[in-house]
PDB file of N, CA and C in Angstrom:
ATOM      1  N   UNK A   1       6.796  25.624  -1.174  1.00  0.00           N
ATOM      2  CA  UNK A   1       7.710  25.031  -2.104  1.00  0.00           C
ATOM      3  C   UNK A   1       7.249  23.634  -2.531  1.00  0.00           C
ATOM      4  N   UNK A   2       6.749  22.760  -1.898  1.00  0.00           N
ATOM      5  CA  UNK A   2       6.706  21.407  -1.362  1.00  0.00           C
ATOM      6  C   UNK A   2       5.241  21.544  -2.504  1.00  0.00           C
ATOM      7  N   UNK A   3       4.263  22.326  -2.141  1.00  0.00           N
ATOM      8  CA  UNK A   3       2.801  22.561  -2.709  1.00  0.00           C
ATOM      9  C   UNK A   3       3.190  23.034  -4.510  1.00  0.00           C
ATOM     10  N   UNK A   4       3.840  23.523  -4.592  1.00  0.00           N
ATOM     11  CA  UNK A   4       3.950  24.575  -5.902  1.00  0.00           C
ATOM     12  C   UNK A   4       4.732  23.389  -6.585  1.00  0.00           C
ATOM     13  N   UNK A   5       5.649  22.262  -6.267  1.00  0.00           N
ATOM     14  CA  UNK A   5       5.883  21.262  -7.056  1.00  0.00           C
ATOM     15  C   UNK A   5       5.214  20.341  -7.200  1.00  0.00           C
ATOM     16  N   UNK A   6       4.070  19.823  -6.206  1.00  0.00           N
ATOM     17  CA  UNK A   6       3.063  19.451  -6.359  1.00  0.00           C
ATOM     18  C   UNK A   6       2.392  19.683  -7.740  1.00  0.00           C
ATOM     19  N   UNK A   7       1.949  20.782  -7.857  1.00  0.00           N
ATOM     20  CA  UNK A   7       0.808  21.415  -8.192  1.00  0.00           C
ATOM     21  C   UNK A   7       1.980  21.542  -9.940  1.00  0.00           C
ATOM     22  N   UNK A   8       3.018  21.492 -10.190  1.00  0.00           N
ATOM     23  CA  UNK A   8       4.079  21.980 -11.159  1.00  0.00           C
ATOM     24  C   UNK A   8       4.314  20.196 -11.745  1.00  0.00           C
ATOM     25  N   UNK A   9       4.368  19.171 -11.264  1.00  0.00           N
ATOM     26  CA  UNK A   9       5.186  17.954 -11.292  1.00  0.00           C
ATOM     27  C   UNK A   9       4.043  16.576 -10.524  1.00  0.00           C
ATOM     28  N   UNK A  10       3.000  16.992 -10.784  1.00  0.00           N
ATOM     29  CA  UNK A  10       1.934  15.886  -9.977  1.00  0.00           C
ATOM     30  C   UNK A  10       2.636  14.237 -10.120  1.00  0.00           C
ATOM     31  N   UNK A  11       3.093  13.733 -11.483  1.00  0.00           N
ATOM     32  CA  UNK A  11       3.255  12.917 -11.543  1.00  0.00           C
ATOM     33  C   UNK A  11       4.733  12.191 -10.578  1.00  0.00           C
ATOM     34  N   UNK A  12       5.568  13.236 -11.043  1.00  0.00           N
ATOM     35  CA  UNK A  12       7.058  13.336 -10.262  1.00  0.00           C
ATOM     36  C   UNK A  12       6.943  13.057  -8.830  1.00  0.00           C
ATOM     37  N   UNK A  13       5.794  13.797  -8.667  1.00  0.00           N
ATOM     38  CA  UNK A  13       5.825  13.972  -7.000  1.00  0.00           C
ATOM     39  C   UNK A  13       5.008  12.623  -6.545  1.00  0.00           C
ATOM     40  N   UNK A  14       4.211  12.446  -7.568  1.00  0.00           N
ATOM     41  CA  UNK A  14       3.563  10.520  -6.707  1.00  0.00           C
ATOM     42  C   UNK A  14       4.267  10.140  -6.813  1.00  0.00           C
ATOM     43  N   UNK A  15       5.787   9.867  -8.014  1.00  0.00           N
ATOM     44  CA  UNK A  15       6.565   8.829  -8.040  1.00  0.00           C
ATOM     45  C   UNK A  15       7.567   8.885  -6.857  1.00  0.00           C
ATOM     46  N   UNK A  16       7.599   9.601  -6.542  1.00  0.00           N
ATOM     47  CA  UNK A  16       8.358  10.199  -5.769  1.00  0.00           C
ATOM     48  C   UNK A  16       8.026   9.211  -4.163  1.00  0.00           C
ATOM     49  N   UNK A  17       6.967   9.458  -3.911  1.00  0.00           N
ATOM     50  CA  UNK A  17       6.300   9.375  -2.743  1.00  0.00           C
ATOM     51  C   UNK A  17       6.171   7.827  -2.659  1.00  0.00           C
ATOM     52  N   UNK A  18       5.682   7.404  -4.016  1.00  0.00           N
ATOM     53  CA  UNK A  18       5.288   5.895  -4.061  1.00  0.00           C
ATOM     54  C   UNK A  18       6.818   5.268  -3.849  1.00  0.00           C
ATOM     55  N   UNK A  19       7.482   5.235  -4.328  1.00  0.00           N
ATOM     56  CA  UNK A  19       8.897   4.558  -4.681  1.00  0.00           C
ATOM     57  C   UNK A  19       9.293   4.725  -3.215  1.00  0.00           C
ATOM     58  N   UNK A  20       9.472   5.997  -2.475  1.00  0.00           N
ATOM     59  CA  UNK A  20       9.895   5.897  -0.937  1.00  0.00           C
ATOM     60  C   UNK A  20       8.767   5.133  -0.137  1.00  0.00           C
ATOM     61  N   UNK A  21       7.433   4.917  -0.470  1.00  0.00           N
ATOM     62  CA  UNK A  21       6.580   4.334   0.463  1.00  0.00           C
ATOM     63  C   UNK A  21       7.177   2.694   0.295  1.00  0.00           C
ATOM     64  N   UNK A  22       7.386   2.464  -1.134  1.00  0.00           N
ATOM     65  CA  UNK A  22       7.441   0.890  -0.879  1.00  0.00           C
ATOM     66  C   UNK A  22       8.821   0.529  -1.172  1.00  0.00           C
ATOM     67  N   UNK A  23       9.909   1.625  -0.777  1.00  0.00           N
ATOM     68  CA  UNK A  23      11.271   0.912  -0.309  1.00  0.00           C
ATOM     69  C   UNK A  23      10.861   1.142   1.076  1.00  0.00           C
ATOM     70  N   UNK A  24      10.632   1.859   1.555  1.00  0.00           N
ATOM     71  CA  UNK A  24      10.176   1.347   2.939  1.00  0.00           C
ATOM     72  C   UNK A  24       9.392   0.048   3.532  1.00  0.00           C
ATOM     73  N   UNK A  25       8.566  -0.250   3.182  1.00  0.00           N
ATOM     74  CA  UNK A  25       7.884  -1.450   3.067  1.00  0.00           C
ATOM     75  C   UNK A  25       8.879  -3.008   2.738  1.00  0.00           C
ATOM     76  N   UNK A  26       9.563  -2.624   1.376  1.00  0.00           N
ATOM     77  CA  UNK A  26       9.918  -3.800   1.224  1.00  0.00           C
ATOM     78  C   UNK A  26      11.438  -4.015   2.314  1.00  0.00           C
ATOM     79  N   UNK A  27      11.875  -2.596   3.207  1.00  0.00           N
ATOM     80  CA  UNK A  27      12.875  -3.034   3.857  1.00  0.00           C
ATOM     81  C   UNK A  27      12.365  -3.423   5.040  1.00  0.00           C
ATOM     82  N   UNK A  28      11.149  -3.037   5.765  1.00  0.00           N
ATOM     83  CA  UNK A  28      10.794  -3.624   6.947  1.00  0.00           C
ATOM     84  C   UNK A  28       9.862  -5.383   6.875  1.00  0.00           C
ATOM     85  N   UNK A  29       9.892  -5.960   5.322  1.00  0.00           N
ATOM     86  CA  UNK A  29       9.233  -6.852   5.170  1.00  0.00           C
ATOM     87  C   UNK A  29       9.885  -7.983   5.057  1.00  0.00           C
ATOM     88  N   UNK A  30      11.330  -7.314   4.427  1.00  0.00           N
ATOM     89  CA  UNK A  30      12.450  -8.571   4.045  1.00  0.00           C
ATOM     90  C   UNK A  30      13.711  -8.271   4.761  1.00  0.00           C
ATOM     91  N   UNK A  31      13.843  -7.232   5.821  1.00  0.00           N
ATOM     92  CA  UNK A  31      15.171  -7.198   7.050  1.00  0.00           C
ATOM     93  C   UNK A  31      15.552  -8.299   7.194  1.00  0.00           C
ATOM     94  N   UNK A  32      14.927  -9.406   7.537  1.00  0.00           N
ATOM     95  CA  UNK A  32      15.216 -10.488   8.265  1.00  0.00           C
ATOM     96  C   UNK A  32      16.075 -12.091   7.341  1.00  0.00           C
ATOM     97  N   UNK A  33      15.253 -11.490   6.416  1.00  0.00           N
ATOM     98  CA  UNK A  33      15.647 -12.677   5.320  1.00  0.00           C
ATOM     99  C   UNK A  33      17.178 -12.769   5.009  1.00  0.00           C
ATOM    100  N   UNK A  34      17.984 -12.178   5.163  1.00  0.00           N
ATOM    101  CA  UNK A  34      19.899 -12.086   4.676  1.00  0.00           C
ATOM    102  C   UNK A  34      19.636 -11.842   3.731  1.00  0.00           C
ATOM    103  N   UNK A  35      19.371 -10.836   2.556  1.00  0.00           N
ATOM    104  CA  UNK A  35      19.826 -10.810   1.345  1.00  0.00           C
ATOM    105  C   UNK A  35      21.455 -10.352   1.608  1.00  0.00           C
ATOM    106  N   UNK A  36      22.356 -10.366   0.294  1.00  0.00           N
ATOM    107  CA  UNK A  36      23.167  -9.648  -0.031  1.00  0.00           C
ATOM    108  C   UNK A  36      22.872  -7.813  -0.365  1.00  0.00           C
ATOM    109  N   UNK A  37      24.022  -7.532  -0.134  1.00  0.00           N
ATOM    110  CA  UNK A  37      24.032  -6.318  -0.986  1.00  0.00           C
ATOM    111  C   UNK A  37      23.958  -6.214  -1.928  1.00  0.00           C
ATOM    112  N   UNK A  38      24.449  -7.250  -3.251  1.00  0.00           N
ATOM    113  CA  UNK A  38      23.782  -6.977  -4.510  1.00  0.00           C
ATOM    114  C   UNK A  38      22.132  -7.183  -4.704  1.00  0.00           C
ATOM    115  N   UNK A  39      21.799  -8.084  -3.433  1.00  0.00           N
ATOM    116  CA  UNK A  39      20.099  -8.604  -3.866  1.00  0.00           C
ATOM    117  C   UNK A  39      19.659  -7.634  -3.282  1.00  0.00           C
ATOM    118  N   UNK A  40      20.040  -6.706  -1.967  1.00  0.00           N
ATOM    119  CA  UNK A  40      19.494  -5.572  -1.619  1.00  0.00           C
ATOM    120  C   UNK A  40      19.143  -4.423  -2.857  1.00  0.00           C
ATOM    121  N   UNK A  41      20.094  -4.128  -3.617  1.00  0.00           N
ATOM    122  CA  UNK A  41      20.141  -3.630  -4.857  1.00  0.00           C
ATOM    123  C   UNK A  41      19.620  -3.543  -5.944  1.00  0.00           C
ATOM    124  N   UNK A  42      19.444  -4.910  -5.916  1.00  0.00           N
ATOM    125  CA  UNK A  42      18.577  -5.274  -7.066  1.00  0.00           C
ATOM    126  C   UNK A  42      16.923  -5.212  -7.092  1.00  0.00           C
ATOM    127  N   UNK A  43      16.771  -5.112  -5.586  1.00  0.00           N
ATOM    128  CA  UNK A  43      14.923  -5.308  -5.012  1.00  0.00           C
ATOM    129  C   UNK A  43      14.624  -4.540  -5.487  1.00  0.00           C
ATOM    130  N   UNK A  44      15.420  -3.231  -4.467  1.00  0.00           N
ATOM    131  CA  UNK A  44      15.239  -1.709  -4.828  1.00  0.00           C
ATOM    132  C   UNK A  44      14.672  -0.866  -5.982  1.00  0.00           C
ATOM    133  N   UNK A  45      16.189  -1.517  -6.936  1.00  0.00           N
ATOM    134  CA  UNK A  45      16.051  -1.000  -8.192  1.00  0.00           C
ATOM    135  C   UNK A  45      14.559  -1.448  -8.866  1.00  0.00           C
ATOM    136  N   UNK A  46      14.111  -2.849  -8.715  1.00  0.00           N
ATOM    137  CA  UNK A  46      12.996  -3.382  -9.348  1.00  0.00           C
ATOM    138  C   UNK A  46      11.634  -2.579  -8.641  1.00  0.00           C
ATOM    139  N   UNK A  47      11.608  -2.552  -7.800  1.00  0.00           N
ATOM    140  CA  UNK A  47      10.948  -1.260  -6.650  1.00  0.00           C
ATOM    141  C   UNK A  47      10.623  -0.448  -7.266  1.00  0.00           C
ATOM    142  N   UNK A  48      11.729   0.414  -7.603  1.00  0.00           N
ATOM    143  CA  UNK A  48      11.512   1.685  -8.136  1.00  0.00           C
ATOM    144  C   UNK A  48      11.054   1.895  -9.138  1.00  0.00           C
ATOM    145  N   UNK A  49      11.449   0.645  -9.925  1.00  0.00           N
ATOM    146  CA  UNK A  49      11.036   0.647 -11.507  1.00  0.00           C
ATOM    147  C   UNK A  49       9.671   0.238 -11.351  1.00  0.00           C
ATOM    148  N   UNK A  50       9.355  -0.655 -10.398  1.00  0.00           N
ATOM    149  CA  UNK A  50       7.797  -0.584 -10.670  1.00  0.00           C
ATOM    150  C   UNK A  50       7.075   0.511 -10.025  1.00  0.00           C
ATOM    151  N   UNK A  51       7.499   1.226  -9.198  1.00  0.00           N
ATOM    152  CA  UNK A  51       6.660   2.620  -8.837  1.00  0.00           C
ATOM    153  C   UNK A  51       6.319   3.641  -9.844  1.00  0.00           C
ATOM    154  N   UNK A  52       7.688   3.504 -11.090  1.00  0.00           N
ATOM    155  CA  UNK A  52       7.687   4.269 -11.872  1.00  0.00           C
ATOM    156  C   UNK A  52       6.477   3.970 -13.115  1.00  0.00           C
ATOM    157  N   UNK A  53       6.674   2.965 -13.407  1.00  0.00           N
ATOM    158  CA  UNK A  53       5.262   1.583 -13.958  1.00  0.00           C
ATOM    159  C   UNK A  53       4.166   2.156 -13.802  1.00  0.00           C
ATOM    160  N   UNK A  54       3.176   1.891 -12.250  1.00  0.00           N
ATOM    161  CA  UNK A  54       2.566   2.217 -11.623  1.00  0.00           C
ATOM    162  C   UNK A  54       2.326   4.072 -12.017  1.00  0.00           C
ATOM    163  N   UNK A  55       3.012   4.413 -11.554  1.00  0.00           N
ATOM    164  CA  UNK A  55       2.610   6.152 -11.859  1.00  0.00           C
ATOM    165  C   UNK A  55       2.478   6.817 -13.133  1.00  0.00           C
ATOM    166  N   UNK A  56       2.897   5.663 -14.060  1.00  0.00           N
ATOM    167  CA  UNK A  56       3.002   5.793 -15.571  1.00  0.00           C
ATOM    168  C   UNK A  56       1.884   5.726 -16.201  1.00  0.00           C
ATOM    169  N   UNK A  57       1.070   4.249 -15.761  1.00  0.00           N
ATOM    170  CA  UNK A  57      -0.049   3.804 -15.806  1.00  0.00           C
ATOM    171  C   UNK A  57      -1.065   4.452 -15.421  1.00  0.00           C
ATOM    172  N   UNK A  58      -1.084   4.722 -14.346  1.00  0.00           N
ATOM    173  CA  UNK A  58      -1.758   5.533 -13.571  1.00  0.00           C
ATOM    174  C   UNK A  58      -2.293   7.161 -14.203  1.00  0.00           C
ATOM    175  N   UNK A  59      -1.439   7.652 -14.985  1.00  0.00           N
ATOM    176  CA  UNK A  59      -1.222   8.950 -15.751  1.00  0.00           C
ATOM    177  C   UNK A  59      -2.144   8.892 -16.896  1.00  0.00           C
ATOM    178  N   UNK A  60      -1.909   7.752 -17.652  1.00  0.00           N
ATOM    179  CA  UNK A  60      -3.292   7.268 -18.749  1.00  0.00           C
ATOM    180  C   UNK A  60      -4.534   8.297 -18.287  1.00  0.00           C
ATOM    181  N   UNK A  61      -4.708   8.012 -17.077  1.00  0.00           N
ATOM    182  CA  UNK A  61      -6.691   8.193 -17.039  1.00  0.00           C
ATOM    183  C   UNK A  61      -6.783   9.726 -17.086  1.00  0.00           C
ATOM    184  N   UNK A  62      -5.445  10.125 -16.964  1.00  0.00           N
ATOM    185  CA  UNK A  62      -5.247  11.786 -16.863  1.00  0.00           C
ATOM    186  C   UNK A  62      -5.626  12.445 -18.507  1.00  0.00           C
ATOM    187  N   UNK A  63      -5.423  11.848 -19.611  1.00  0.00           N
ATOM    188  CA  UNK A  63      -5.410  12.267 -20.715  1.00  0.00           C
ATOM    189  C   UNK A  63      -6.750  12.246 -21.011  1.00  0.00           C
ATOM    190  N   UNK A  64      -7.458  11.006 -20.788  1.00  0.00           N
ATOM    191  CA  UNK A  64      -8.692  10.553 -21.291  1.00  0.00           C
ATOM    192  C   UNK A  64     -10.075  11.895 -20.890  1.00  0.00           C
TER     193      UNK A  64
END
């Protein structure tokens, strides 16, 4: 299942992967600091949006 969306959604599935690798990252990097819950929120969201960036970009060299 896991392979066949792979292989169906390549891009989906890096974004996918990237965006959970570096909310992970950015929660074991900044635990300590006190954000709020809205600044928790807001990291995230910027996070994600740049994973999405990143895999977007990244997709270019696919056409060429």
């Amino acid at each position: 299942m896991l392979k066949q969306f792979w292989h169906d959604h390549p891009n989906v599935a890096s974004f996918l992967l990237l965006a959970a690798g570096m909310l992970i990252i950015l929660y074991f990097s900044a635990r300590h600091v006190g954000f709020t819950l809205s600044q928790w929120l807001a990291l995230g969201a910027a996070t994600v949006v740049l994973a999405a960036l990143s895999i977007w970009i990244i997709s270019w060299g696919e056409t060429s």
